[in-house]
Protein backbone atom coordinates (compact mmCIF):
# COMPACT_ATOMS: atom_id res chain seq x y z
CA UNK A 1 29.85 -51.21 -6.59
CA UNK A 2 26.93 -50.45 -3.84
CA UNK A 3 26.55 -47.20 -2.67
CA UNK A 4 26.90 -48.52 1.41
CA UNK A 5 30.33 -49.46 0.34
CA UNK A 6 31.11 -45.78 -0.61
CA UNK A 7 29.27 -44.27 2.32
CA UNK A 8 31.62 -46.55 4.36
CA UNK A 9 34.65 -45.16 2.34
CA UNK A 10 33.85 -41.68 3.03
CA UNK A 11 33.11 -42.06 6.56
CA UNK A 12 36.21 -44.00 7.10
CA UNK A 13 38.16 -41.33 5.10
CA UNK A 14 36.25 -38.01 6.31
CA UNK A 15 39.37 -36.21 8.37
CA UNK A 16 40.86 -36.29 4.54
CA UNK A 17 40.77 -32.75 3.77
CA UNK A 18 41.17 -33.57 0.11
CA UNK A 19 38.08 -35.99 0.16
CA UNK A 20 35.28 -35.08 -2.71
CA UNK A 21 34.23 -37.18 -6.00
CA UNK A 22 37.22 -37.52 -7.94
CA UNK A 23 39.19 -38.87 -4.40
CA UNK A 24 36.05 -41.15 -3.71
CA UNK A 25 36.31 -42.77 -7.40
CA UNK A 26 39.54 -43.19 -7.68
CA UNK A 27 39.93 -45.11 -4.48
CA UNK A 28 36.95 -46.98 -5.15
CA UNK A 29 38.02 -47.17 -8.32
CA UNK A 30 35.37 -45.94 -10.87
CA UNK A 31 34.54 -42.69 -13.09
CA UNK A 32 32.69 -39.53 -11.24
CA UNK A 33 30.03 -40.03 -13.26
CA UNK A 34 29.43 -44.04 -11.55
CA UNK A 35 29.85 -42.42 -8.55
CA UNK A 36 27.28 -39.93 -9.14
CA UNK A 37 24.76 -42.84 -10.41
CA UNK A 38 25.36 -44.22 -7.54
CA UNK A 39 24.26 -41.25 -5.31
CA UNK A 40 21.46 -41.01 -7.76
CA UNK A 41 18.07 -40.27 -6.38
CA UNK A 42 19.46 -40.22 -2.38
CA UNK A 43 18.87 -36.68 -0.78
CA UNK A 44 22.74 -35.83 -0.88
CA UNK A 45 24.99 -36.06 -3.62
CA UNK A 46 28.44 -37.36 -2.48
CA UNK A 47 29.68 -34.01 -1.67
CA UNK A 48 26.66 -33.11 0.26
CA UNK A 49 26.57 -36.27 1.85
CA UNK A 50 31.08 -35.66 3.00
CA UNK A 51 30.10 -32.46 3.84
CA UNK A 52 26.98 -33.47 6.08
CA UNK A 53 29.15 -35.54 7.98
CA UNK A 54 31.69 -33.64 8.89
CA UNK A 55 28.90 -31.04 9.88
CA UNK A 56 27.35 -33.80 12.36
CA UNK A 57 30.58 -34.54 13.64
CA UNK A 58 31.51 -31.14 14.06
CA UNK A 59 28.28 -30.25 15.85
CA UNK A 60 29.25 -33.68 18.28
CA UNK A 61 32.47 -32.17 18.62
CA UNK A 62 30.71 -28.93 19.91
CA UNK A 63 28.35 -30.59 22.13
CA UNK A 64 30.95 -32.62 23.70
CA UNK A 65 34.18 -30.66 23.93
CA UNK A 66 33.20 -26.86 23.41
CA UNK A 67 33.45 -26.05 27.03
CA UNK A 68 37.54 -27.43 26.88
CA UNK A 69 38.58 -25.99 23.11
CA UNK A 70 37.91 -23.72 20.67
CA UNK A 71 35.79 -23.71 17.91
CA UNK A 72 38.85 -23.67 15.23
CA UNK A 73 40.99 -25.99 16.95
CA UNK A 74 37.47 -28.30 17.29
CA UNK A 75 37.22 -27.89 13.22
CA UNK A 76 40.97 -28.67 12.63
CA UNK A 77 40.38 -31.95 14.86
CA UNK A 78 38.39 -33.42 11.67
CA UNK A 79 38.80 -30.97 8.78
CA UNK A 80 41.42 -28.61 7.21
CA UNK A 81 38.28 -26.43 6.61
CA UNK A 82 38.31 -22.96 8.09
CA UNK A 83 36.05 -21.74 10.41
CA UNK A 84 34.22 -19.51 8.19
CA UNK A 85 33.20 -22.77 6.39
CA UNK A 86 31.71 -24.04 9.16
CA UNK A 87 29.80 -21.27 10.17
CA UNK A 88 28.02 -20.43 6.65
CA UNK A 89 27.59 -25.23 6.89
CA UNK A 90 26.07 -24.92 10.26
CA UNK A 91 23.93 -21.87 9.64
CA UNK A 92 22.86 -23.20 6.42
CA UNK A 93 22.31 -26.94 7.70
CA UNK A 94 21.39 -27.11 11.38
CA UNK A 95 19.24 -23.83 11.98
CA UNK A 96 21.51 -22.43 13.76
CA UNK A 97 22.52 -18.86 13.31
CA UNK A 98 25.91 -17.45 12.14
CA UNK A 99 25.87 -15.17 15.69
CA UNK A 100 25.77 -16.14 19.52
């Protein structure tokens, strides 16, 4: 098992909103703990890295459609998360802040 594979998995998989570790293994098929080797010494572990990506897709998703939908019905279009998740992600990930 190479660790592109599972980066392709997730990516393929990340409107899931039950995707983290013990999804990712099983589907792969292989313990948490291979799966965790496997992220081993990358900057992300594999739910930083699902939760990156759905941050850089929601940013996209701002970039592109925030003029023509809101910001929860932009979220739903990729996660189940709620807003507030997204706020406390962005703020915490991109620089920007919680407030306009």
């Amino acid at each position: 098992m190479r660790r592109p594979a599972v980066q392709r998995y997730i990516r393929r998989h990340l409107t899931d909103p039950d995707l983290d570790p013990d999804t990712v293994a099983a589907a792969i098929g292989c313990s948490r703990s291979t799966l965790y080797r496997l992220f081993n010494g990358n900057e992300l572990f594999v739910q930083g890295y699902v939760r990156e990506l759905r941050l850089q897709q929601f940013l996209r998703l701002l970039q592109k459609d925030a003029r023509n939908a809101p910001i929860y019905a932009l979220a739903q279009r990729y996660s189940s998360a709620t807003l507030e998740q997204h706020r406390r992600e962005g703020s915490a990930g991109s620089g920007y802040s919680k407030r306009p």
